[in-house]
PDB file of N, CA and C in Angstrom:
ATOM      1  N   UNK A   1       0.834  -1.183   0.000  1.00  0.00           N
ATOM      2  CA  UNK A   1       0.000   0.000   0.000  1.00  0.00           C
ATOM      3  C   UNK A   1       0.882   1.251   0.000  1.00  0.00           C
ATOM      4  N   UNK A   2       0.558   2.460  -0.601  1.00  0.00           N
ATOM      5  CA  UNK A   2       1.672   3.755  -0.962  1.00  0.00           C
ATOM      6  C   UNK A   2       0.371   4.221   0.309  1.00  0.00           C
ATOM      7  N   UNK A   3       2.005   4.681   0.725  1.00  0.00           N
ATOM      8  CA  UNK A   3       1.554   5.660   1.682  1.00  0.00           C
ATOM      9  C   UNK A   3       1.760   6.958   1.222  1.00  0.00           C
ATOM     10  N   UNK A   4       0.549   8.046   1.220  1.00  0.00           N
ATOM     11  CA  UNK A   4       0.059   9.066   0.482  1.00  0.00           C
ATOM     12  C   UNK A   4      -0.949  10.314   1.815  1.00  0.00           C
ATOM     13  N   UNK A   5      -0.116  11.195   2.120  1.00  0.00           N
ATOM     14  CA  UNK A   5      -0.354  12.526   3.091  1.00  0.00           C
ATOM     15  C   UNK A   5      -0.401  13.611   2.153  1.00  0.00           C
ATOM     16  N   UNK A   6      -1.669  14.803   1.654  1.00  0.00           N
ATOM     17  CA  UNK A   6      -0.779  15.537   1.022  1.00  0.00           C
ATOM     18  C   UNK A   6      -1.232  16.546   2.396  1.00  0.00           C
ATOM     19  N   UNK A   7       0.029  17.568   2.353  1.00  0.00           N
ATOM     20  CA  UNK A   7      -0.492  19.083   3.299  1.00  0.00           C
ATOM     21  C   UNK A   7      -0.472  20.014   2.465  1.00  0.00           C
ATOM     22  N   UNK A   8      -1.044  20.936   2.826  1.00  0.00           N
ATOM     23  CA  UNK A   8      -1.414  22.457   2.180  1.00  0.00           C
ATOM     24  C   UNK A   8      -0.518  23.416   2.293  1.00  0.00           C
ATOM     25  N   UNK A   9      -0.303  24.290   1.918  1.00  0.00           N
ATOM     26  CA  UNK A   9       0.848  24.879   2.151  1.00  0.00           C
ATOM     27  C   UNK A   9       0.596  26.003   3.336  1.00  0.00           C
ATOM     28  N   UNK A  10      -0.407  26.408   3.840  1.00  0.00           N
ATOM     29  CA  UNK A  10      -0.282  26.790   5.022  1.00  0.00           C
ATOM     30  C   UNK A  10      -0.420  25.700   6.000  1.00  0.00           C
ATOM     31  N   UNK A  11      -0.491  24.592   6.101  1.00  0.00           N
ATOM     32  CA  UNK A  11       0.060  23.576   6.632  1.00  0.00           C
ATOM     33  C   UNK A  11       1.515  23.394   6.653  1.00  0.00           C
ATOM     34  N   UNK A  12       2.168  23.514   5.884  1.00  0.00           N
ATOM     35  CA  UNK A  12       3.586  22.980   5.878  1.00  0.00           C
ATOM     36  C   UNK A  12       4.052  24.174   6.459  1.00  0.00           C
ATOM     37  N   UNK A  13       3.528  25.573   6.334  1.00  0.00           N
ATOM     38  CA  UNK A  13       4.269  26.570   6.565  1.00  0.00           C
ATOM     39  C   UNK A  13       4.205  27.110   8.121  1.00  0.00           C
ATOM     40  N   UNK A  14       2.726  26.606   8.626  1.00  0.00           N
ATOM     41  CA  UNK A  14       2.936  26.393  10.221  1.00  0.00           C
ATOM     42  C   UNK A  14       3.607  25.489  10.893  1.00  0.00           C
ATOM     43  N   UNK A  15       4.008  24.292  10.921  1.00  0.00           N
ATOM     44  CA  UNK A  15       4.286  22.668  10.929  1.00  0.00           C
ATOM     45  C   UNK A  15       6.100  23.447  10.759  1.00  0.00           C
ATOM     46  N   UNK A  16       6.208  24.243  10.243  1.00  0.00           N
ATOM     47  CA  UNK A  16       8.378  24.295  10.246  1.00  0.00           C
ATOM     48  C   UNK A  16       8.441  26.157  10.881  1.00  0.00           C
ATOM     49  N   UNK A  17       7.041  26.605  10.934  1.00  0.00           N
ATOM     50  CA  UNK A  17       7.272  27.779  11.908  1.00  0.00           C
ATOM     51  C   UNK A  17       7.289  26.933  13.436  1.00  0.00           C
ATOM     52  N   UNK A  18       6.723  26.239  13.507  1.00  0.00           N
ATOM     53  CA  UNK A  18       6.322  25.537  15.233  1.00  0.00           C
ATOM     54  C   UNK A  18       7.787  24.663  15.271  1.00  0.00           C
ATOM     55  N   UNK A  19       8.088  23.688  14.196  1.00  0.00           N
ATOM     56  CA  UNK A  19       9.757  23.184  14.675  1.00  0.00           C
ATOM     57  C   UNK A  19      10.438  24.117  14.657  1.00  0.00           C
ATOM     58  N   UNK A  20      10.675  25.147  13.947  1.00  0.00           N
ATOM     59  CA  UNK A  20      11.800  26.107  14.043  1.00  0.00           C
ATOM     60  C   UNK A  20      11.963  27.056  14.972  1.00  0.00           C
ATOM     61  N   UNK A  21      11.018  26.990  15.646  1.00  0.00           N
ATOM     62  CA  UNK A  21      10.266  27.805  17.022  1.00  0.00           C
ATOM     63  C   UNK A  21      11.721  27.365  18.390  1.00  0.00           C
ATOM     64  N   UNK A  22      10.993  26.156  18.336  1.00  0.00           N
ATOM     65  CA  UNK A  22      11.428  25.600  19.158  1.00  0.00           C
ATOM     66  C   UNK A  22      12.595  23.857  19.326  1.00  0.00           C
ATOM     67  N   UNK A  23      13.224  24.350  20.040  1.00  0.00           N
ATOM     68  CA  UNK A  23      14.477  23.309  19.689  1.00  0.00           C
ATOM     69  C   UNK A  23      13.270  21.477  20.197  1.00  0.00           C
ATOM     70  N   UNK A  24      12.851  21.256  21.593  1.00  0.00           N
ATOM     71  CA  UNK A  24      12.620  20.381  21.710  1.00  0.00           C
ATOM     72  C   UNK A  24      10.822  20.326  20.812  1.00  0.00           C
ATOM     73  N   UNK A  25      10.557  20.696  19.574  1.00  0.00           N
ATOM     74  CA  UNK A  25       9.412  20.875  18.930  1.00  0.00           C
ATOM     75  C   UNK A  25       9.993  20.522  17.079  1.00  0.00           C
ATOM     76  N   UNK A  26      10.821  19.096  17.081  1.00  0.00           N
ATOM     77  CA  UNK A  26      11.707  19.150  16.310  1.00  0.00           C
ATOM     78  C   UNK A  26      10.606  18.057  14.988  1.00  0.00           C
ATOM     79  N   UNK A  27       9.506  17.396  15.407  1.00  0.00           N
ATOM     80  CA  UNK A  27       8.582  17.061  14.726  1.00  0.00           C
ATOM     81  C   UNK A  27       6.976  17.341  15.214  1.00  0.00           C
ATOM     82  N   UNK A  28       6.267  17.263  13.298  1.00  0.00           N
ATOM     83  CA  UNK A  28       4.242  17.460  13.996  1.00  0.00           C
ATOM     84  C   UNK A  28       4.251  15.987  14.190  1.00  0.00           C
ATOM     85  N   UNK A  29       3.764  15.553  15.357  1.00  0.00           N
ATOM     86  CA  UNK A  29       3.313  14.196  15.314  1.00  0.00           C
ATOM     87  C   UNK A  29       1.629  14.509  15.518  1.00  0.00           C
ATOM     88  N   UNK A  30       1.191  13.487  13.998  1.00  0.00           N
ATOM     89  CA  UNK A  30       0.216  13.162  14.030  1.00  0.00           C
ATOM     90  C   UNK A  30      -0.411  11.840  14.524  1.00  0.00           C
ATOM     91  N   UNK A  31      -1.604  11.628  15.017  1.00  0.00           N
ATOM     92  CA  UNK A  31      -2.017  10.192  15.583  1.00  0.00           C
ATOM     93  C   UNK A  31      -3.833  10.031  15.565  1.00  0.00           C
ATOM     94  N   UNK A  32      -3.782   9.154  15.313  1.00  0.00           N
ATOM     95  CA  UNK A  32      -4.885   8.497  15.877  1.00  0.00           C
ATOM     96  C   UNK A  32      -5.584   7.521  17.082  1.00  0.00           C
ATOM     97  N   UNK A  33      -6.306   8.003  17.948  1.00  0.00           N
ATOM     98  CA  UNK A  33      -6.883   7.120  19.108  1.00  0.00           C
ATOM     99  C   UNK A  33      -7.771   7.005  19.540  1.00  0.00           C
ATOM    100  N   UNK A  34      -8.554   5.988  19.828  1.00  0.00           N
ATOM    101  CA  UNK A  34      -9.646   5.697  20.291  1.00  0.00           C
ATOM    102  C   UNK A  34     -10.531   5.978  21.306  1.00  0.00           C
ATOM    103  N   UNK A  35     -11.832   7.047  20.969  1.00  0.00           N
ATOM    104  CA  UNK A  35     -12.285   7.614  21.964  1.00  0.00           C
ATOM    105  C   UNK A  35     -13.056   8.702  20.838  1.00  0.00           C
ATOM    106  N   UNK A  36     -13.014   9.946  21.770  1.00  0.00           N
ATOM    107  CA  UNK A  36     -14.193  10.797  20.523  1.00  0.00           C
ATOM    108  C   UNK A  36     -15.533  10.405  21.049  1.00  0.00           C
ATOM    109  N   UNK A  37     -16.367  11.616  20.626  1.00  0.00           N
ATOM    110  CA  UNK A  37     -18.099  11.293  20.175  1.00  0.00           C
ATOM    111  C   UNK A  37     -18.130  10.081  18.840  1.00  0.00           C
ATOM    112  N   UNK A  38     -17.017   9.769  18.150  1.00  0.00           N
ATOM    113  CA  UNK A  38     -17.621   9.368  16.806  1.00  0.00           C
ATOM    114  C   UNK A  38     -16.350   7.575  16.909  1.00  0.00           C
ATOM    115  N   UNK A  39     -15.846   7.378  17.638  1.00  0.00           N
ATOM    116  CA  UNK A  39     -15.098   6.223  17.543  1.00  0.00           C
ATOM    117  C   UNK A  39     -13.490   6.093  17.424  1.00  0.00           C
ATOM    118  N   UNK A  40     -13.002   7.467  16.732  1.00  0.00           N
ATOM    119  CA  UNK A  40     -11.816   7.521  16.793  1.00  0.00           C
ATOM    120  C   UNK A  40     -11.510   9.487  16.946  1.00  0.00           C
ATOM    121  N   UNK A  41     -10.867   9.688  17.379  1.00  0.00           N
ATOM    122  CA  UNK A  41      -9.931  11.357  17.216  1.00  0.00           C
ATOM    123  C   UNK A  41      -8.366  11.334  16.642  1.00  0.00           C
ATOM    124  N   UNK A  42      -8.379  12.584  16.370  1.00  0.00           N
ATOM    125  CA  UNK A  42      -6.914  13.055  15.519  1.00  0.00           C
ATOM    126  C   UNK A  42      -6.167  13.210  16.832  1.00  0.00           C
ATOM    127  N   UNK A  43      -4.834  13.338  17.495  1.00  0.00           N
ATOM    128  CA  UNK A  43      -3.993  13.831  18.589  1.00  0.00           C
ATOM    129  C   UNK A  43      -3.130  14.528  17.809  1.00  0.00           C
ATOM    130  N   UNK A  44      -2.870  15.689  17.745  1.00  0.00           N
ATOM    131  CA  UNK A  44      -1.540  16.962  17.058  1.00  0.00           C
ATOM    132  C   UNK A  44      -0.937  16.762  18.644  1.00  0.00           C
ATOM    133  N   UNK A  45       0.162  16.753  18.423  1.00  0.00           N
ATOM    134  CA  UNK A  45       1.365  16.769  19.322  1.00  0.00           C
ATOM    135  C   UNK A  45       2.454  17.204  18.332  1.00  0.00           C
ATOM    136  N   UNK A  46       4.058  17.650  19.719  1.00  0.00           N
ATOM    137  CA  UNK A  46       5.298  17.754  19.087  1.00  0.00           C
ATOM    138  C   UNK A  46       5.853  16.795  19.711  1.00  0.00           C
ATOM    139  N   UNK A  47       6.997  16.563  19.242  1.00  0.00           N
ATOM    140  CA  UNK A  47       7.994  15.163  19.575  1.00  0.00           C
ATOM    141  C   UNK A  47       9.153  15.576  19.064  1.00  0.00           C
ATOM    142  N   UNK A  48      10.527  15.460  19.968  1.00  0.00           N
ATOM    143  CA  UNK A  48      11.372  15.568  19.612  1.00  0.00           C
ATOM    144  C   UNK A  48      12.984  14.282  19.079  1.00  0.00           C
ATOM    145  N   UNK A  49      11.670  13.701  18.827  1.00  0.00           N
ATOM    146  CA  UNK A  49      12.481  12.082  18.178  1.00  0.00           C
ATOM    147  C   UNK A  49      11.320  11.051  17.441  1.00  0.00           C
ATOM    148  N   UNK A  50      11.770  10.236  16.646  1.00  0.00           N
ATOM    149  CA  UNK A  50      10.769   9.482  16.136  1.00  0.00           C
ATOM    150  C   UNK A  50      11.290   8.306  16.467  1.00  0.00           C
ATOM    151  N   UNK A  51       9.661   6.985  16.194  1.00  0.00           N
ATOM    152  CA  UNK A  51       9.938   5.930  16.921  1.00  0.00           C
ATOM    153  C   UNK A  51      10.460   5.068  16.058  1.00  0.00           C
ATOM    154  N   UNK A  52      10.491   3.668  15.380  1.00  0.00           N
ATOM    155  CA  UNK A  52      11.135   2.315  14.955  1.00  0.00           C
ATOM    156  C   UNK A  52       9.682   2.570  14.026  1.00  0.00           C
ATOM    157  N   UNK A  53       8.253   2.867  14.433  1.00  0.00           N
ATOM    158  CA  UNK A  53       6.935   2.624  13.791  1.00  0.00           C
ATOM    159  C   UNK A  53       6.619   3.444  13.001  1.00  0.00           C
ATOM    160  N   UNK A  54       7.712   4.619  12.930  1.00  0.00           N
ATOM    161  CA  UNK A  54       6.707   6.196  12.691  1.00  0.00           C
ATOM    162  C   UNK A  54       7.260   6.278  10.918  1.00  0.00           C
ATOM    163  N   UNK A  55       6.421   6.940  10.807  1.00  0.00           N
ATOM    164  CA  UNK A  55       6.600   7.277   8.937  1.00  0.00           C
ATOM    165  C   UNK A  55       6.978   8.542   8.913  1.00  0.00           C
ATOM    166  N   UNK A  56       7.933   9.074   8.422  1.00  0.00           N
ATOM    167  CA  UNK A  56       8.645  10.488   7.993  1.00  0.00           C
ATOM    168  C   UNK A  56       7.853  11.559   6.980  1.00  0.00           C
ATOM    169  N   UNK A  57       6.885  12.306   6.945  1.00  0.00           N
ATOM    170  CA  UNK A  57       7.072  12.951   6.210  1.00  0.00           C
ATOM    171  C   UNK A  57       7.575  14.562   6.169  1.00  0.00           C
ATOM    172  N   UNK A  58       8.527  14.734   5.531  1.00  0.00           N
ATOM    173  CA  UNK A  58       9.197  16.014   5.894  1.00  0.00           C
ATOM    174  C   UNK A  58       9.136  16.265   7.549  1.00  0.00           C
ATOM    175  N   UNK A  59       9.022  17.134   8.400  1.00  0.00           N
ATOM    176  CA  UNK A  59       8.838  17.377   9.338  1.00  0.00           C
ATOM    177  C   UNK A  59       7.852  16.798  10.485  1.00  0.00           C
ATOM    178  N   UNK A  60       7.206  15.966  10.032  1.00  0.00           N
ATOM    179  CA  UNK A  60       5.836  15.266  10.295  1.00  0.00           C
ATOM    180  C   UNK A  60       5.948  13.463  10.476  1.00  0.00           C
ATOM    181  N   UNK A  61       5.721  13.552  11.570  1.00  0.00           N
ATOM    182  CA  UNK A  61       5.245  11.872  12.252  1.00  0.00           C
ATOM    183  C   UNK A  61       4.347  11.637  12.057  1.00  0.00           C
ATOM    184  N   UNK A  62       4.285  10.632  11.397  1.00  0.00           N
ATOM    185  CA  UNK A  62       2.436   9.288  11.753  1.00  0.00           C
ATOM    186  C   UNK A  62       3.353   7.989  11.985  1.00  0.00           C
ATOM    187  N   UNK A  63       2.582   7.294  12.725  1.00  0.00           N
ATOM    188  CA  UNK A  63       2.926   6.039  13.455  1.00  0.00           C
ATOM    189  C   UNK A  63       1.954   4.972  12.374  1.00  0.00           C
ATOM    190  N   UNK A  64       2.648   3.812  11.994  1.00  0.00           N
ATOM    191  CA  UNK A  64       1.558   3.196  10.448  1.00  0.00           C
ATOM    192  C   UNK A  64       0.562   2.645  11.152  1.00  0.00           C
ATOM    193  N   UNK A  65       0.251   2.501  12.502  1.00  0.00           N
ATOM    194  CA  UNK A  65      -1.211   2.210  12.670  1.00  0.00           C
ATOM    195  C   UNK A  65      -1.682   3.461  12.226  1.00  0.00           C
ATOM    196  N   UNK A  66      -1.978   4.453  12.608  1.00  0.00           N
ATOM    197  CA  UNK A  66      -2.619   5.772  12.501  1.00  0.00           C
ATOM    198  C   UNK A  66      -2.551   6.066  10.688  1.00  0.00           C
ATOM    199  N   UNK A  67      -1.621   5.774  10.182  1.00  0.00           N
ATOM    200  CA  UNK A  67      -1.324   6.143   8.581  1.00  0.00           C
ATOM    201  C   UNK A  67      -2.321   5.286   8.075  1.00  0.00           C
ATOM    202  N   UNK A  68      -2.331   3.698   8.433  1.00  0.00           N
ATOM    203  CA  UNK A  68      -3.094   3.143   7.797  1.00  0.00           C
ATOM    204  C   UNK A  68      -4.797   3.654   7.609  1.00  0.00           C
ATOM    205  N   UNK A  69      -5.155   5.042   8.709  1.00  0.00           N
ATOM    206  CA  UNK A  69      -6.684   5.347   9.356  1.00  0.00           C
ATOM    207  C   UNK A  69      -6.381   6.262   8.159  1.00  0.00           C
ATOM    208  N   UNK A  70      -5.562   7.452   8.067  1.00  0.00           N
ATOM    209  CA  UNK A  70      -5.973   8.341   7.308  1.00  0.00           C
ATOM    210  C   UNK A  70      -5.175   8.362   5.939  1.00  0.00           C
ATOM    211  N   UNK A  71      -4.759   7.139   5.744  1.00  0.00           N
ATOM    212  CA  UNK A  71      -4.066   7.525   4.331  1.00  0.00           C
ATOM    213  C   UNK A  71      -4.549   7.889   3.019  1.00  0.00           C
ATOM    214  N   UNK A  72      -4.265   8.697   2.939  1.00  0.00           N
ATOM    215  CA  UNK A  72      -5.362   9.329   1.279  1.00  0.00           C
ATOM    216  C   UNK A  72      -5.995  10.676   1.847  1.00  0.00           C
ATOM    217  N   UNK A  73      -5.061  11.313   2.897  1.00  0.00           N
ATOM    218  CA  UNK A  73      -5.843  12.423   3.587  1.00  0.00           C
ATOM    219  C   UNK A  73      -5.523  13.669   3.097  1.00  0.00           C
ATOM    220  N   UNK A  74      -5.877  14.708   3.347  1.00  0.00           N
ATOM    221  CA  UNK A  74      -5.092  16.177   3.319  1.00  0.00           C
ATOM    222  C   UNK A  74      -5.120  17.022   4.234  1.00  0.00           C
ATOM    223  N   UNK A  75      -3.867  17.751   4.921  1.00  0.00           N
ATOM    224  CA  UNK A  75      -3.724  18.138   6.246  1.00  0.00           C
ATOM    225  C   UNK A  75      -3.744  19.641   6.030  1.00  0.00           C
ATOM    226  N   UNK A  76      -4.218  20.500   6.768  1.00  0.00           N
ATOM    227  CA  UNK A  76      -4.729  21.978   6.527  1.00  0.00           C
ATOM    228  C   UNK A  76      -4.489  22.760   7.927  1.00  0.00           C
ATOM    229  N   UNK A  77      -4.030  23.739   7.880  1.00  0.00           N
ATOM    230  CA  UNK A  77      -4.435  24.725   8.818  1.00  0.00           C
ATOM    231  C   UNK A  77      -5.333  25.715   8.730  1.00  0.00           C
ATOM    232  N   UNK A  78      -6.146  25.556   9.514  1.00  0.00           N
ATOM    233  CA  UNK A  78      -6.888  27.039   9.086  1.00  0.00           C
ATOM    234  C   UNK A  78      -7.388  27.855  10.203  1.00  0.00           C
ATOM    235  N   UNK A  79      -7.178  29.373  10.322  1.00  0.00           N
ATOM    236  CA  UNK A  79      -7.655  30.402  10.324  1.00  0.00           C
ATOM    237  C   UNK A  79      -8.533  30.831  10.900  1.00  0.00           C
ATOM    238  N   UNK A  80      -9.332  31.007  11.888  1.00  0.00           N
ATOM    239  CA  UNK A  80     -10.968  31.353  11.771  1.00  0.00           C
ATOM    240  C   UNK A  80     -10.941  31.919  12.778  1.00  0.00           C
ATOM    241  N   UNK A  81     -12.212  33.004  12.652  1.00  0.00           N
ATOM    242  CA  UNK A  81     -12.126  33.969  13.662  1.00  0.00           C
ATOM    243  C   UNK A  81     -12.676  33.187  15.326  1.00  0.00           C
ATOM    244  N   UNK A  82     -12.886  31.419  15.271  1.00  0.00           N
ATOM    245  CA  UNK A  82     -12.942  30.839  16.830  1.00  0.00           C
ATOM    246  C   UNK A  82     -11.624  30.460  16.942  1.00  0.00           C
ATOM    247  N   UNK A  83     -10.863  30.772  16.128  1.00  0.00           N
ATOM    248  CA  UNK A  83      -8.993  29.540  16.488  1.00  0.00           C
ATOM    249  C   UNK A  83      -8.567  29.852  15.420  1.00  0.00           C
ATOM    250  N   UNK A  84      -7.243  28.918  15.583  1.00  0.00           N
ATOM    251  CA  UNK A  84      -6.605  28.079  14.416  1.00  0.00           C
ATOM    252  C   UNK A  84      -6.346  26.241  15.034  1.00  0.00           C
ATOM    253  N   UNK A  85      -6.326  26.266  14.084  1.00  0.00           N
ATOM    254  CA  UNK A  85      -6.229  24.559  13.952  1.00  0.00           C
ATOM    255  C   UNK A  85      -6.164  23.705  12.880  1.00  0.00           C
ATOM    256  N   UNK A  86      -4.837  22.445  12.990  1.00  0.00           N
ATOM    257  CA  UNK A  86      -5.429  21.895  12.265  1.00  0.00           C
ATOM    258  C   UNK A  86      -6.218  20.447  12.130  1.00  0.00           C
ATOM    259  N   UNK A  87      -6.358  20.629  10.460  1.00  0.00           N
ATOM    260  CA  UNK A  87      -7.985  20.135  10.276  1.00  0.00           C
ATOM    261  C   UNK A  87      -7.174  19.038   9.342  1.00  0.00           C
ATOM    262  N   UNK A  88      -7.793  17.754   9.325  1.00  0.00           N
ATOM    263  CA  UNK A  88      -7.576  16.544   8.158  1.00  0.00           C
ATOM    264  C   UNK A  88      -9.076  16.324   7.205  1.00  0.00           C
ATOM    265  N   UNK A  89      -8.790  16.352   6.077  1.00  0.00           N
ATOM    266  CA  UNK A  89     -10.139  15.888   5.466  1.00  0.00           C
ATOM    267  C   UNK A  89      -9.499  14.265   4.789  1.00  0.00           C
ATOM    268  N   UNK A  90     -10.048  13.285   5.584  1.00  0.00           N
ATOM    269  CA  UNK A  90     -10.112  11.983   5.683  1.00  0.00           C
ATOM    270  C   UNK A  90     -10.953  11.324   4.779  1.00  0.00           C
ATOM    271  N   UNK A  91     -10.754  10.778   3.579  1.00  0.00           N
ATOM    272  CA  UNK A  91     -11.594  10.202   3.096  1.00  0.00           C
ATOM    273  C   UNK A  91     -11.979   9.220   3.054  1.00  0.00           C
ATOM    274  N   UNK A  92     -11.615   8.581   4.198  1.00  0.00           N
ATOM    275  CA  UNK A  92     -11.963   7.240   4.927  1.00  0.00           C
ATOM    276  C   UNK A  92     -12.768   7.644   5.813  1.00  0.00           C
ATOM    277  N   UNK A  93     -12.932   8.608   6.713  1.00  0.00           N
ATOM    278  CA  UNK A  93     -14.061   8.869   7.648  1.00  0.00           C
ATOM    279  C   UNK A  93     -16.004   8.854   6.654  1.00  0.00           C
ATOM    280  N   UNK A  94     -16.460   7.952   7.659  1.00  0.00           N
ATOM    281  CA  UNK A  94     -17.471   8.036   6.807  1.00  0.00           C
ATOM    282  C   UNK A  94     -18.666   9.297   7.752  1.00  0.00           C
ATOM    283  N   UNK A  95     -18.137   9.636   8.846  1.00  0.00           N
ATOM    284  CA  UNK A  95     -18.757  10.283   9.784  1.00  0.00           C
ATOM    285  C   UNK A  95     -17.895  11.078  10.670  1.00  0.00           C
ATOM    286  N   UNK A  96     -18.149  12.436  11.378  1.00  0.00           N
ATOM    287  CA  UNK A  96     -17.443  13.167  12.248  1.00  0.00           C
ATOM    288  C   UNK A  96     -18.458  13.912  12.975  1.00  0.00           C
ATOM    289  N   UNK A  97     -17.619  14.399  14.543  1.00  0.00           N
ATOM    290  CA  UNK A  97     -18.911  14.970  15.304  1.00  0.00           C
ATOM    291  C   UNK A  97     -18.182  17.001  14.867  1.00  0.00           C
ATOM    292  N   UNK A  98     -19.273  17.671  15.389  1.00  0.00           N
ATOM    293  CA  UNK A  98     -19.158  19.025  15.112  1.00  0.00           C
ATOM    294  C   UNK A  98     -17.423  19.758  14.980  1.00  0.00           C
ATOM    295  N   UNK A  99     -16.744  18.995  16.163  1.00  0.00           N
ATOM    296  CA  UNK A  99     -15.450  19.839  16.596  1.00  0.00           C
ATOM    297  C   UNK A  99     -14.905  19.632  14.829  1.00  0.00           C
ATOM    298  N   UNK A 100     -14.936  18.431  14.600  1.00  0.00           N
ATOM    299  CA  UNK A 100     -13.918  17.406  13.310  1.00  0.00           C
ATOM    300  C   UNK A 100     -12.947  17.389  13.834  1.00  0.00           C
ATOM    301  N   UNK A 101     -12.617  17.089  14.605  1.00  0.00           N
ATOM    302  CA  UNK A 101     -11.455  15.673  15.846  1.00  0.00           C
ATOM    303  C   UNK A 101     -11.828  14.514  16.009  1.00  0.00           C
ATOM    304  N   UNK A 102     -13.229  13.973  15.741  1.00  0.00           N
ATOM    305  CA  UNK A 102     -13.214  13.040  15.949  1.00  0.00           C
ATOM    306  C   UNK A 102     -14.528  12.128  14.860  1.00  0.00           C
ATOM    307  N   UNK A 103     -13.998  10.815  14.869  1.00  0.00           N
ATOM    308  CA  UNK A 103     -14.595  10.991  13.463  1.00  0.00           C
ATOM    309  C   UNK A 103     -15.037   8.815  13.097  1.00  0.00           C
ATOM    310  N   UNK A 104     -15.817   8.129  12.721  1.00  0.00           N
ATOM    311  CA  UNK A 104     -15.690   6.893  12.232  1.00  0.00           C
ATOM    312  C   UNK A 104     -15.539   6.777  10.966  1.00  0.00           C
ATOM    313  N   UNK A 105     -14.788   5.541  10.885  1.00  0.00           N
ATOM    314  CA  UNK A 105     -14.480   4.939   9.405  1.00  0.00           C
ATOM    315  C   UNK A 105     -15.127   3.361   9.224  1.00  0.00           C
TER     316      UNK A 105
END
């Protein structure tokens, strides 16, 4: 199976402002875990090492359980006058509750 993340470019461009920020903020680790209104949630964390499991992309951790949930995704930051945050549009989720953190496939 190809493993396939794309990010947006204000994605990529927050994601190496936040490592470059900070020394121990040296990867985005992305994840998936069980729980949520809807069966599973996204976890954004930083990490300053990757594991034996984790998949590289540019600056960015997924662990291949979690890759295998959203692969075929696209990762976004966005903007809005309640936050910023980011957002995955999963096209494996067949369902998500209001926040979109959490979501079934």
């Amino acid at each position: 199976m190809i493993k396939k993340i794309e990010f947006t470019e204000r994605a990529k461009k927050q994601i190496k402002k936040i490592t470059a920020e900070n020394k121990t903020k040296k990867y985005f680790r992305i994840s998936v875990k069980g729980g949520g209104c809807s069966g599973f949630k996204y976890n954004f964390s930083f990490d300053n090492s990757t594991n034996e499991n984790d998949v590289l992309f540019n600056n960015t951790v997924i662990d291949k359980a979690s890759l295998e949930i959203i692969n075929g995704s696209i990762i976004d930051f966005k903007i809005e006058m309640i936050g910023e945050s980011f957002v995955i549009n999963n096209p494996k989720a067949s369902s998500s509750c209001g926040c979109g953190l959490s979501f079934s496939v």
